[in-house]
N, C-alpha and C. Protein backbone atom coordinates (compact mmCIF):
# COMPACT_ATOMS: atom_id res chain seq x y z
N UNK A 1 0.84 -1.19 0.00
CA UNK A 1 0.00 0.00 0.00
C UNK A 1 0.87 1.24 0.00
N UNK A 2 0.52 2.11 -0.54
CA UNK A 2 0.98 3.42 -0.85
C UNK A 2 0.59 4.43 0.19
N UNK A 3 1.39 5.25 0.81
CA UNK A 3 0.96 6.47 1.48
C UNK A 3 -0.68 6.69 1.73
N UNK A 4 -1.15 7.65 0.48
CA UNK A 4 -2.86 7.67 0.10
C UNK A 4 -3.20 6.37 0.38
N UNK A 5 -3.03 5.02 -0.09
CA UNK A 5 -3.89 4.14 0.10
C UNK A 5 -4.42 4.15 1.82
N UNK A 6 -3.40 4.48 2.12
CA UNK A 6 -3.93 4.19 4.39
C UNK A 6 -5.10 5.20 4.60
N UNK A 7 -4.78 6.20 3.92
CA UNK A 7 -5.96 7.34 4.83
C UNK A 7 -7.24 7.48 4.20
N UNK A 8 -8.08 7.86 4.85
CA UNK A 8 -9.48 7.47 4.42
C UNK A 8 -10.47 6.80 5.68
N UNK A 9 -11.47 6.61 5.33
CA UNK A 9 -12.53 5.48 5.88
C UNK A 9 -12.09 5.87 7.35
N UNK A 10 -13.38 5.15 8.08
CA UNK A 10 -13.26 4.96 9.72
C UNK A 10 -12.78 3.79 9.95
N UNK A 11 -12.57 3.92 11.23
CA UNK A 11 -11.07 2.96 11.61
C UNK A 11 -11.73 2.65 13.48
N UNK A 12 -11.80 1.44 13.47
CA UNK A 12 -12.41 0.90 14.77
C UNK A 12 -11.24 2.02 16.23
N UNK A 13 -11.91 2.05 17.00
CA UNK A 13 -11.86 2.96 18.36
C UNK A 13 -11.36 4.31 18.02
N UNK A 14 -11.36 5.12 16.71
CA UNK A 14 -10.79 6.03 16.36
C UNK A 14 -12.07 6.80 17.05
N UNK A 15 -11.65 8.25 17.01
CA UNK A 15 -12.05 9.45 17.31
C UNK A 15 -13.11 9.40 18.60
N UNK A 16 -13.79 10.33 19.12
CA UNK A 16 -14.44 10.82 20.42
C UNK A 16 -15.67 9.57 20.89
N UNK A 17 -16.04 9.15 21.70
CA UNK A 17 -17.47 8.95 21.85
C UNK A 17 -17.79 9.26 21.60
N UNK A 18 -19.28 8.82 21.31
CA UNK A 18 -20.50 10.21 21.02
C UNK A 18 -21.04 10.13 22.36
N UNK A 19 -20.80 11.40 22.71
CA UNK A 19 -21.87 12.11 23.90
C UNK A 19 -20.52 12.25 25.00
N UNK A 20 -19.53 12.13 24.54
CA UNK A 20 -18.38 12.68 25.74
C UNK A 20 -18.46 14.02 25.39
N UNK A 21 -18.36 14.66 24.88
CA UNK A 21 -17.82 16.47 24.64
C UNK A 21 -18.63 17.21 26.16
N UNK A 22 -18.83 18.05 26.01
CA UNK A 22 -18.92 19.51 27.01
C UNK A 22 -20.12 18.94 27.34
N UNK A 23 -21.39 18.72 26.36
CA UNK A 23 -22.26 18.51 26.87
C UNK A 23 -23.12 17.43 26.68
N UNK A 24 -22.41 16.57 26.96
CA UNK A 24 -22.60 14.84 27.23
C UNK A 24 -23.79 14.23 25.78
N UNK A 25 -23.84 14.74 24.80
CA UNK A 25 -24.43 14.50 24.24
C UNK A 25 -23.95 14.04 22.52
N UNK A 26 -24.49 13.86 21.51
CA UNK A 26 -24.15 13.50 20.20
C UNK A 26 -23.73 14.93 20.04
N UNK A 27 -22.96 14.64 18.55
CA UNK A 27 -22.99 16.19 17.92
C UNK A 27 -23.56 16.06 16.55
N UNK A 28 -23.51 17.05 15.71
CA UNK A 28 -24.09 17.32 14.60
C UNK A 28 -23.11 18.58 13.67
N UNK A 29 -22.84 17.98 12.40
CA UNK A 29 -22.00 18.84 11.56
C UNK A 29 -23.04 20.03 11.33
N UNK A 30 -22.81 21.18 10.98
CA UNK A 30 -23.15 22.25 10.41
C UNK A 30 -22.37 23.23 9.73
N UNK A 31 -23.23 23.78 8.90
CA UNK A 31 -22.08 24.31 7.67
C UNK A 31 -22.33 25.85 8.63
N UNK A 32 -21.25 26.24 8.72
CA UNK A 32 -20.84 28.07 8.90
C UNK A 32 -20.34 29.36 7.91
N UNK A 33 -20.80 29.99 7.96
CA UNK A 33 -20.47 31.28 7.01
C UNK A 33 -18.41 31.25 7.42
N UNK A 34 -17.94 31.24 6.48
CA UNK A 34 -16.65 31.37 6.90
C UNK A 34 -16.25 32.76 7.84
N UNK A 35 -16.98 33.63 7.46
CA UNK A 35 -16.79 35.24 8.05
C UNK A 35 -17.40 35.04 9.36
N UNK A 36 -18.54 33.81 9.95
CA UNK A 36 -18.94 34.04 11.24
C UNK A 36 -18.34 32.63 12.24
N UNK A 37 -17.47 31.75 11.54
CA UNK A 37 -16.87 30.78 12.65
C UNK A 37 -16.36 31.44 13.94
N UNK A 38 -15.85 32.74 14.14
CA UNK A 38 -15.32 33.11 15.37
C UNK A 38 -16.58 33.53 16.02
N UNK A 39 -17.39 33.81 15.53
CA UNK A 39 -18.83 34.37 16.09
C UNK A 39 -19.22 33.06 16.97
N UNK A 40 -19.57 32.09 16.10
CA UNK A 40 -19.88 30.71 16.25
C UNK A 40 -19.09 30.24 17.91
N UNK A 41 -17.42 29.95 17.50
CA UNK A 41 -17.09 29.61 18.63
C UNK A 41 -17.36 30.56 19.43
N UNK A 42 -16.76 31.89 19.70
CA UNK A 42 -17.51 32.80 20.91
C UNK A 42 -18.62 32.50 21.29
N UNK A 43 -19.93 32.47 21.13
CA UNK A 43 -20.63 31.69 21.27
C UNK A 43 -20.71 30.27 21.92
N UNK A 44 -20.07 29.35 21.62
CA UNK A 44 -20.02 28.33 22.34
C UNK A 44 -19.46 28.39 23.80
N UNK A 45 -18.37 29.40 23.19
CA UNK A 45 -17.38 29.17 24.45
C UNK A 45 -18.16 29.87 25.86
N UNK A 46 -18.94 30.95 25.51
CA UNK A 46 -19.69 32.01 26.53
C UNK A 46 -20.75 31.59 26.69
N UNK A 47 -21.38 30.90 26.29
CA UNK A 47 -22.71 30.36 26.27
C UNK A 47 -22.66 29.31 27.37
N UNK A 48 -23.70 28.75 27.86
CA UNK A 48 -23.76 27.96 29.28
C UNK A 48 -24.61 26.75 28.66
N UNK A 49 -24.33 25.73 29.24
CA UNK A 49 -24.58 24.11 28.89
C UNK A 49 -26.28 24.07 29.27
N UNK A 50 -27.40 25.03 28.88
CA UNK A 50 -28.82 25.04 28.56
C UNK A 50 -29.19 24.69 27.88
N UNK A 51 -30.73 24.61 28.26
CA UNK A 51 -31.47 23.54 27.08
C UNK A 51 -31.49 25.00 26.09
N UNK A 52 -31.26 25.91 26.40
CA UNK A 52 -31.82 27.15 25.84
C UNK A 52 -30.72 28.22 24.89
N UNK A 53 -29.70 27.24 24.15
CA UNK A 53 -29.17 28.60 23.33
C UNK A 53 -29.32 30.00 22.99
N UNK A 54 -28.73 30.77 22.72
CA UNK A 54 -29.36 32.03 22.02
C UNK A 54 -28.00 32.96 21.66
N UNK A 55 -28.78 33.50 20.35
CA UNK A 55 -27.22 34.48 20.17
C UNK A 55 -26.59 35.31 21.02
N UNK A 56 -25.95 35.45 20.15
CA UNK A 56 -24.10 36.00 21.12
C UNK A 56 -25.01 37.44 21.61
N UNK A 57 -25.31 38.05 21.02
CA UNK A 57 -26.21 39.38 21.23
C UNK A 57 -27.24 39.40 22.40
N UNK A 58 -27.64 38.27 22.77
CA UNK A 58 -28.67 38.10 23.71
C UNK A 58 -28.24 37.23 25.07
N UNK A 59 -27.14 36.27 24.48
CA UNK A 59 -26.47 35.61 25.72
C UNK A 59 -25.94 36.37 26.97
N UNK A 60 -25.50 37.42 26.40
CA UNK A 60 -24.68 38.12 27.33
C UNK A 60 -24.97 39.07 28.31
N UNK A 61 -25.44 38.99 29.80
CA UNK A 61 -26.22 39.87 30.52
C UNK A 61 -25.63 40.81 30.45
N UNK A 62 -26.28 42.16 30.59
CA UNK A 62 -26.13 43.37 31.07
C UNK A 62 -25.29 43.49 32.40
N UNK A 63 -24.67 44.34 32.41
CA UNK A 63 -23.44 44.75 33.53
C UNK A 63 -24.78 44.66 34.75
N UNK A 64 -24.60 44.58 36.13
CA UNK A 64 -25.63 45.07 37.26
C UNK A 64 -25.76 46.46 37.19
N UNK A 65 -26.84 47.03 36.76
CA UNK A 65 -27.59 48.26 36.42
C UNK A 65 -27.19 48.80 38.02
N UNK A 66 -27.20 50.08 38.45
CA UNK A 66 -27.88 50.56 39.27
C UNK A 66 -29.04 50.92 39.64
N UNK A 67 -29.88 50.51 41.19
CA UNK A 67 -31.54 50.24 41.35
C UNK A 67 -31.69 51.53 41.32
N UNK A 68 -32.82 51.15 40.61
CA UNK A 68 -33.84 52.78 39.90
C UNK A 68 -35.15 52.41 40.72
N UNK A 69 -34.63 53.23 42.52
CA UNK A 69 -35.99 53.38 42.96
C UNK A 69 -36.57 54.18 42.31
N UNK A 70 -38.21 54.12 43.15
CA UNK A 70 -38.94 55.29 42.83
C UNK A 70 -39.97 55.05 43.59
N UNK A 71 -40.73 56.12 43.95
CA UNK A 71 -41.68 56.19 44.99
C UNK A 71 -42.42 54.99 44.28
N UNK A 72 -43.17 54.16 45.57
CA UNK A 72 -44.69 53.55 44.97
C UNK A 72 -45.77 54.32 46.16
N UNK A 73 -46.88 54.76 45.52
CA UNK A 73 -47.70 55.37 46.50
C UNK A 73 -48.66 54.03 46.62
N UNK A 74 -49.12 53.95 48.19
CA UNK A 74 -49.63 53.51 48.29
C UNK A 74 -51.30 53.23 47.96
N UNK A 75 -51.69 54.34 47.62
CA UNK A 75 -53.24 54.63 46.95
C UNK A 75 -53.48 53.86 45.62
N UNK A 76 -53.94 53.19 45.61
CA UNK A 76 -54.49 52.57 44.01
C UNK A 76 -55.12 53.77 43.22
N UNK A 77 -54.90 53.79 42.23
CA UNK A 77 -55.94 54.67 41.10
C UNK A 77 -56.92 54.24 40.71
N UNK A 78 -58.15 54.45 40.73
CA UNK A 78 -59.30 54.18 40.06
C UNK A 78 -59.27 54.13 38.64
N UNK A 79 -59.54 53.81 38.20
CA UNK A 79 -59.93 53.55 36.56
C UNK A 79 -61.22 53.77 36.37
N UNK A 80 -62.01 53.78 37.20
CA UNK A 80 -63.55 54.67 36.96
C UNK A 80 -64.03 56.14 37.21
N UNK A 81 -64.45 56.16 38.23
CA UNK A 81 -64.34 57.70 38.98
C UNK A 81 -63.35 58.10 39.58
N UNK A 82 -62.82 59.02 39.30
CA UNK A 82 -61.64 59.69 40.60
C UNK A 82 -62.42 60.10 42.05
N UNK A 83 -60.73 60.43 42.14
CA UNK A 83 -60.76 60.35 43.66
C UNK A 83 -59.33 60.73 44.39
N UNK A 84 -59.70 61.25 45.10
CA UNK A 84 -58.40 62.41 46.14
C UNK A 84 -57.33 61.04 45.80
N UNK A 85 -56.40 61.85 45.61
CA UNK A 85 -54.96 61.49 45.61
C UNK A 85 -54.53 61.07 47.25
N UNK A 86 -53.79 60.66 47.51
CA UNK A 86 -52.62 60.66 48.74
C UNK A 86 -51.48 60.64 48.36
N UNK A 87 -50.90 61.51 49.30
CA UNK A 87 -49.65 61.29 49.38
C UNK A 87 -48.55 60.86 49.77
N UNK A 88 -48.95 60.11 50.14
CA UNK A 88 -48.12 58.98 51.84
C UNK A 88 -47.49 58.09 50.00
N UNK A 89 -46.09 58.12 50.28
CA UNK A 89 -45.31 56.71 49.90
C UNK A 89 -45.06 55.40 50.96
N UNK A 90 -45.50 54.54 49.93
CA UNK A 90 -45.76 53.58 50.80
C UNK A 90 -44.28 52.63 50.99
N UNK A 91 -43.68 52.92 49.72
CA UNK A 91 -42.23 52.20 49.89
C UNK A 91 -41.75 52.72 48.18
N UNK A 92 -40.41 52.45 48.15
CA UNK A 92 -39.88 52.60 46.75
C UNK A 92 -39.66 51.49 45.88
N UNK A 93 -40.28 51.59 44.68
CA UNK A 93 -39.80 50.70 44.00
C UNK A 93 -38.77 50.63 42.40
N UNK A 94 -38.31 49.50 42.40
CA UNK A 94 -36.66 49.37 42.03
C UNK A 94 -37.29 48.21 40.39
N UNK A 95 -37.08 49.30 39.32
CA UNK A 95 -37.44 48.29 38.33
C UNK A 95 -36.76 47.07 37.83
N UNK A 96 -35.81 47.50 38.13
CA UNK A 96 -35.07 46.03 38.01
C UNK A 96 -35.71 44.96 38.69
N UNK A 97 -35.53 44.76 39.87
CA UNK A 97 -36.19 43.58 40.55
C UNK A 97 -38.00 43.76 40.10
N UNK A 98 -38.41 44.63 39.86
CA UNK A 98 -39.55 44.07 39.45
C UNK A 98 -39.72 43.18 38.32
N UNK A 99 -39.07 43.89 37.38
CA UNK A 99 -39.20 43.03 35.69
C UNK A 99 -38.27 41.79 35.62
N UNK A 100 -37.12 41.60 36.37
CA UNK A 100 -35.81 40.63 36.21
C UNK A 100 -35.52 39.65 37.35
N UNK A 101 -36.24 38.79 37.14
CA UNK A 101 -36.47 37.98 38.49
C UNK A 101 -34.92 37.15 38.85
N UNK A 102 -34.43 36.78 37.45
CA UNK A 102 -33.30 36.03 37.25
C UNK A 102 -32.34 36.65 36.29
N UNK A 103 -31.71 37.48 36.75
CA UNK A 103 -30.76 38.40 35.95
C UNK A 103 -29.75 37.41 34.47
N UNK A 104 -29.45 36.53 35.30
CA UNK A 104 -28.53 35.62 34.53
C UNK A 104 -29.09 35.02 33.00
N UNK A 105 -30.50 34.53 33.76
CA UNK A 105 -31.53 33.72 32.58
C UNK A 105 -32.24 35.08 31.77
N UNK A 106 -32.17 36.36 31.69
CA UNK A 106 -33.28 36.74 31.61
C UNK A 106 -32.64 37.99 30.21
N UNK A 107 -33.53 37.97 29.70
CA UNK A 107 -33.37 38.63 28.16
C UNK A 107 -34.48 39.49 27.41
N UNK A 108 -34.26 40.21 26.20
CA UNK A 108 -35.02 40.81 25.93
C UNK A 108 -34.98 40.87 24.50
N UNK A 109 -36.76 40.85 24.40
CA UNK A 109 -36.71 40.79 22.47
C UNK A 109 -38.10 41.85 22.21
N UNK A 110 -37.91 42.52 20.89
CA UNK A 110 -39.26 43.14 20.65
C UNK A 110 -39.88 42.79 19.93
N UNK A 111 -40.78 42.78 19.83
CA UNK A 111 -42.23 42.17 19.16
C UNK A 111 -42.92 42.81 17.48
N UNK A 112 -42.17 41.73 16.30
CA UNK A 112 -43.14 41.95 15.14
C UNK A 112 -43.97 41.45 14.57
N UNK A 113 -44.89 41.88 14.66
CA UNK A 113 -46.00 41.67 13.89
C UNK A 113 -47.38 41.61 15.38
N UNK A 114 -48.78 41.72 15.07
CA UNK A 114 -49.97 41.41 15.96
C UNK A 114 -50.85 40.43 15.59
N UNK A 115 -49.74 38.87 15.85
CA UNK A 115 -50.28 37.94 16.26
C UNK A 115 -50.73 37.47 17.97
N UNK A 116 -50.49 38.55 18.63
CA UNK A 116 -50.50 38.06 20.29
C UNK A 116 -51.34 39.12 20.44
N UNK A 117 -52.05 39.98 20.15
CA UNK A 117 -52.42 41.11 20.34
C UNK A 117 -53.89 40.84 21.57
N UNK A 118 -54.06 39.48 21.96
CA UNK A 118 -55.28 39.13 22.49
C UNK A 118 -54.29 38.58 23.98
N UNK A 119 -53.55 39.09 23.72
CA UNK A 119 -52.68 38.41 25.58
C UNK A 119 -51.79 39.95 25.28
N UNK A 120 -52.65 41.09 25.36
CA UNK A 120 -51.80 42.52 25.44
C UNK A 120 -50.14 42.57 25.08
N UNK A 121 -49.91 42.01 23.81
CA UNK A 121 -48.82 41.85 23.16
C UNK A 121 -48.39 42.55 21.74
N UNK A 122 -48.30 43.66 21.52
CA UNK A 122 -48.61 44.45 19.98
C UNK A 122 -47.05 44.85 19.79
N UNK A 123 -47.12 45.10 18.32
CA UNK A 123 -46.04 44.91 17.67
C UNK A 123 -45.48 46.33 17.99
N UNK A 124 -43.98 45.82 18.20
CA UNK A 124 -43.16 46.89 18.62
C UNK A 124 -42.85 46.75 20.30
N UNK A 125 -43.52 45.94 20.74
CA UNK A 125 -43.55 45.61 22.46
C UNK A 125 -42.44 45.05 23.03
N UNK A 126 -41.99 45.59 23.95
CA UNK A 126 -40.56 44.76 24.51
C UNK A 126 -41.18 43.69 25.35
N UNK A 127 -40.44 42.57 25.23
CA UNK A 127 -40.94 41.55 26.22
C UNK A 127 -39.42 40.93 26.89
N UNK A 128 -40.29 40.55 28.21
CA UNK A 128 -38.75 40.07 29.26
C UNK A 128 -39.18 38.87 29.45
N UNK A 129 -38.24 37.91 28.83
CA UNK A 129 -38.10 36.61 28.66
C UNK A 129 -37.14 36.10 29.74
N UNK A 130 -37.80 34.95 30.71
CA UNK A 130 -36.90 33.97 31.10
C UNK A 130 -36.69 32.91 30.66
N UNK A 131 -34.84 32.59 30.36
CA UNK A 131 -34.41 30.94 30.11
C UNK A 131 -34.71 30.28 31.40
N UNK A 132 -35.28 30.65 32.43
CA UNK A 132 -34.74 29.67 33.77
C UNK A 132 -36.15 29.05 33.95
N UNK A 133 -37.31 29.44 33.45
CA UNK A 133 -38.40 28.80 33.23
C UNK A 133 -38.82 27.73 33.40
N UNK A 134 -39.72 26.50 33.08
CA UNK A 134 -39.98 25.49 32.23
C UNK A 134 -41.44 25.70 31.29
N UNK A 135 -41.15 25.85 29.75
CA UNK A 135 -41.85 25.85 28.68
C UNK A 135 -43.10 25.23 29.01
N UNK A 136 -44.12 25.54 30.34
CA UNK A 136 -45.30 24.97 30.48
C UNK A 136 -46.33 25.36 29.57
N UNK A 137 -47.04 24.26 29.11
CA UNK A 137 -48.47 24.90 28.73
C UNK A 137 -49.50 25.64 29.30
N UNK A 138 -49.81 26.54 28.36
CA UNK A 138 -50.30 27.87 28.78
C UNK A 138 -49.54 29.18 28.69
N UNK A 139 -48.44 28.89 28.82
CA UNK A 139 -47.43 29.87 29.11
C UNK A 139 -46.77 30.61 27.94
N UNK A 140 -46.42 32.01 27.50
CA UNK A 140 -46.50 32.33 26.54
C UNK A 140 -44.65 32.45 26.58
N UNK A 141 -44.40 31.98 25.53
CA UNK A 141 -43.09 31.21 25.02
C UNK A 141 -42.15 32.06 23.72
N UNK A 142 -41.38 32.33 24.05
CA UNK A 142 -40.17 32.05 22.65
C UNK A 142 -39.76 31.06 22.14
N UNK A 143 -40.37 31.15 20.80
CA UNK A 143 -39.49 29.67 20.14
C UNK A 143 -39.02 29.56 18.83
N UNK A 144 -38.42 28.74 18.26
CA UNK A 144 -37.84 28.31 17.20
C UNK A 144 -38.52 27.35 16.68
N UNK A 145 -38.76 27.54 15.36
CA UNK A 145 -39.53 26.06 14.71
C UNK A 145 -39.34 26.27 13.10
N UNK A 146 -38.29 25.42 13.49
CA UNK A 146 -37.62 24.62 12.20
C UNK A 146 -36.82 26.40 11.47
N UNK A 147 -36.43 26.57 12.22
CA UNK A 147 -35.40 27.74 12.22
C UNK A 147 -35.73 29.68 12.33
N UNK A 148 -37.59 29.66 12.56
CA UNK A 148 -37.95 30.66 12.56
C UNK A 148 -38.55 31.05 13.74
N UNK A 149 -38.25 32.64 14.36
CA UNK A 149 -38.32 32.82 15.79
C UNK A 149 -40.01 33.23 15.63
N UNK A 150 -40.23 32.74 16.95
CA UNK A 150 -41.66 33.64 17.08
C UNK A 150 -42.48 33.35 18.37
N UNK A 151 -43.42 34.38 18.74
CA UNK A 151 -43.86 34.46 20.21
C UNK A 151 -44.96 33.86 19.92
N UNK A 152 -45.71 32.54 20.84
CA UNK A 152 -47.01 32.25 20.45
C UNK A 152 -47.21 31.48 22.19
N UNK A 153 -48.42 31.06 22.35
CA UNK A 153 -48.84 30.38 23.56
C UNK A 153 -48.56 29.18 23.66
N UNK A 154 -47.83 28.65 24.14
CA UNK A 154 -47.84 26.76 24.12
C UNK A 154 -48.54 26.03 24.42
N UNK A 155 -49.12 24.95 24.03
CA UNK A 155 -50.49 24.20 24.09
C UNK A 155 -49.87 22.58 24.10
N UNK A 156 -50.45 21.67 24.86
CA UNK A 156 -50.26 20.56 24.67
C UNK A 156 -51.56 19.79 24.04
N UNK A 157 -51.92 18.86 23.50
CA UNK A 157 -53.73 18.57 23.48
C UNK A 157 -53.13 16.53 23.12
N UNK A 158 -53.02 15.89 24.12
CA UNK A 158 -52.52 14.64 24.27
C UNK A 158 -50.99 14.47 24.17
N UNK A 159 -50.68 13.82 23.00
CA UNK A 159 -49.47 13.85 22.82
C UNK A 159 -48.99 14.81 21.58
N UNK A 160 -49.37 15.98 21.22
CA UNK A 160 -49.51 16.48 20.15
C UNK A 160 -49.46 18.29 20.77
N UNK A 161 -47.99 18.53 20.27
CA UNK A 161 -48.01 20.06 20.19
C UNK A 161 -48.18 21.20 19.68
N UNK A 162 -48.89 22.61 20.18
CA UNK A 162 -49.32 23.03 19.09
C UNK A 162 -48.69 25.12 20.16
N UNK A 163 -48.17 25.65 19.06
CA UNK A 163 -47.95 27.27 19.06
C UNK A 163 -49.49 28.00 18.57
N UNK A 164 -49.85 28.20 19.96
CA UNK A 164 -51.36 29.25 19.28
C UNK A 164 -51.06 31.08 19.85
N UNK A 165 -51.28 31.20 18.61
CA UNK A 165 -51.56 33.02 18.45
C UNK A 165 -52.50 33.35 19.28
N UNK A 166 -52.49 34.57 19.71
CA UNK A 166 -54.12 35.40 20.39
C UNK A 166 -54.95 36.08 19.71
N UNK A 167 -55.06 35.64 18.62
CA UNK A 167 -55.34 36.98 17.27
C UNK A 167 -56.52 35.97 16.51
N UNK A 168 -57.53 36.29 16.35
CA UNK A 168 -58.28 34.83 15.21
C UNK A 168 -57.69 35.27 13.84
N UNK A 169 -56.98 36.13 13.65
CA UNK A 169 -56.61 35.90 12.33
C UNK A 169 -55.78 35.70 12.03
N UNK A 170 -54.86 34.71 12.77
CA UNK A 170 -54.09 33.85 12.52
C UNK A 170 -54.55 32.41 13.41
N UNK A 171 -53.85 31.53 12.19
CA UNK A 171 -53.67 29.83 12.76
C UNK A 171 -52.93 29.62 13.54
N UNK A 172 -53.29 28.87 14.36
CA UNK A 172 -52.93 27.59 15.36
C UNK A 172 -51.63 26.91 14.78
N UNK A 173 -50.36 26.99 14.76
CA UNK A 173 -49.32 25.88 14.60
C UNK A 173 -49.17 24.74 15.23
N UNK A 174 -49.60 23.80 14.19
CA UNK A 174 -49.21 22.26 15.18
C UNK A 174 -47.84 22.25 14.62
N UNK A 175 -47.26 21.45 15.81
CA UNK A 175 -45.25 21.30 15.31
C UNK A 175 -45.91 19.46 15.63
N UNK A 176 -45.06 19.57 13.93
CA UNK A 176 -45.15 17.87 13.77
C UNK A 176 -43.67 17.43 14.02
N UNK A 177 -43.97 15.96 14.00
CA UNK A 177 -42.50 14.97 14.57
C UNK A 177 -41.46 15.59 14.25
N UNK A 178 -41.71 15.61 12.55
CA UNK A 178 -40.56 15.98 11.36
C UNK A 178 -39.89 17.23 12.11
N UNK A 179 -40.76 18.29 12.51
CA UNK A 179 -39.86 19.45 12.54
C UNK A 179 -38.84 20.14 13.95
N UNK A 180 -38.34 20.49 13.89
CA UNK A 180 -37.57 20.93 14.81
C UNK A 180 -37.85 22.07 15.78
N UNK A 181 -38.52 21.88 17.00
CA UNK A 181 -38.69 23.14 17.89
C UNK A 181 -37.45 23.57 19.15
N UNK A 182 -37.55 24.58 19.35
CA UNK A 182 -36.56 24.96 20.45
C UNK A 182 -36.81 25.66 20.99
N UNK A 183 -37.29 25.79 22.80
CA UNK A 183 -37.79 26.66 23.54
C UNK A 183 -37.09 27.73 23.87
N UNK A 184 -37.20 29.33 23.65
CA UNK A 184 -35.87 30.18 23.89
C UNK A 184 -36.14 30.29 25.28
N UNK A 185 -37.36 30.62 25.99
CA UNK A 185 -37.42 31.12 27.28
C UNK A 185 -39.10 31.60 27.18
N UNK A 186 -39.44 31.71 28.35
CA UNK A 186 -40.94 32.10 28.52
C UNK A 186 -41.04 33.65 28.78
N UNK A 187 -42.16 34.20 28.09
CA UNK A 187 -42.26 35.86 28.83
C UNK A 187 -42.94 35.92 29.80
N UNK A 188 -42.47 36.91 30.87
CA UNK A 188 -42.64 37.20 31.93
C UNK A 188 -43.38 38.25 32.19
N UNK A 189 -43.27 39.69 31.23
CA UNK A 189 -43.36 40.67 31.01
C UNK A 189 -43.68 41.37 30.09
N UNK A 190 -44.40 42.08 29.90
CA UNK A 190 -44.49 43.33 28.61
C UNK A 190 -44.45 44.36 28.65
N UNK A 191 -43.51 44.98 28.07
CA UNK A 191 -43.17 46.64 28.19
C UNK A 191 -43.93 47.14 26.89
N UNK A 192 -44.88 48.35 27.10
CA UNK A 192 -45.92 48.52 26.09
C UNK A 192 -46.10 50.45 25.98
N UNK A 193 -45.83 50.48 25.10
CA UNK A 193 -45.78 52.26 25.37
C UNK A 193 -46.99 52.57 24.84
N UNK A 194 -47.44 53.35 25.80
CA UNK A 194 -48.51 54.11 24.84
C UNK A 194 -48.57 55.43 23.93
């Protein structure tokens, strides 16, 4: 045999297990933009062993903000008839801990299009998503399916899953066997300007 003739083909106990690497599991080839492989590994390398990937842009928490009290008065507002104000503060409150329960898990995406518009969700809306979650039904979700992002309600109905909109004028997504879903994180929150 010649040099070339040896190399080639698989070769008994050669190369890794499958499911030894970082995260005990198989792997899978994928083709990369040559201009974004360093993107790619950065990414891997900063990213944390979750069921919940997400880009390099979104992985990465925010520095610890400084707390932005602010008065909360204790008086409720009516929404029907008014009624005398008070002025007694009842304590301050700090938006951070209100909206960011889990700083680490917790992210932010804005909202296109008014398919959610029936769970006070309209396009252009910031929403605060947690990875630290679990993707329960009922619960209104970020997801991936079969490579396209989008906010919808998660539904189970036996063994059969389905992404429903709040809008009747849009359909119900059932995700069949074939396709590929991926939970980004659940919303928690909606930031909604008027």
């Amino acid at each position: 045999m010649t040099g070339n003739a040896r190399r080639g083909g698989a070769r008994a106990g050669a190369g890794r297990p499958a499911g030894s690497g970082k995260y005990g599991e198989p792997t899978r080839s994928l083709r990369v933009p040559l201009s974004r492989i360093d993107a790619v590994r950065a990414l891997l390398v900063s990213g944390d062993a979750t069921d919940h990937p997400l880009p390099a842009p979104i992985l990465r928490p925010a520095s610890q903000p400084e707390p932005l009290a602010r008065p909360l008065y204790a008086h409720r507002i009516p929404a029907g008839f008014p009624s005398p104000a008070e002025n007694d503060v009842e304590q301050t409150l700090d938006l951070n801990r209100l909206l960011v329960r889990n700083r680490d898990a917790t992210f932010f995406l804005r909202v296109d299009g008014d398919s959610m518009l029936g769970a006070g969700i309209h396009d252009g809306d910031l929403l605060v998503i947690d990875r630290s979650l679990p993707a329960q039904p009922g619960r209104i979700v970020i997801a991936v399916l079969d490579g396209a992002l989008t906010v919808k309600r998660l539904e189970k109905r036996g063994a059969r899953l389905f992404l429903l909109p709040e809008n009747p004028a849009f359909a119900e997504i059932e995700v069949g066997e074939a396709q590929e879903l991926m939970i980004w994180g659940v919303v928690t929150q909606v930031i909604h300007a008027l």
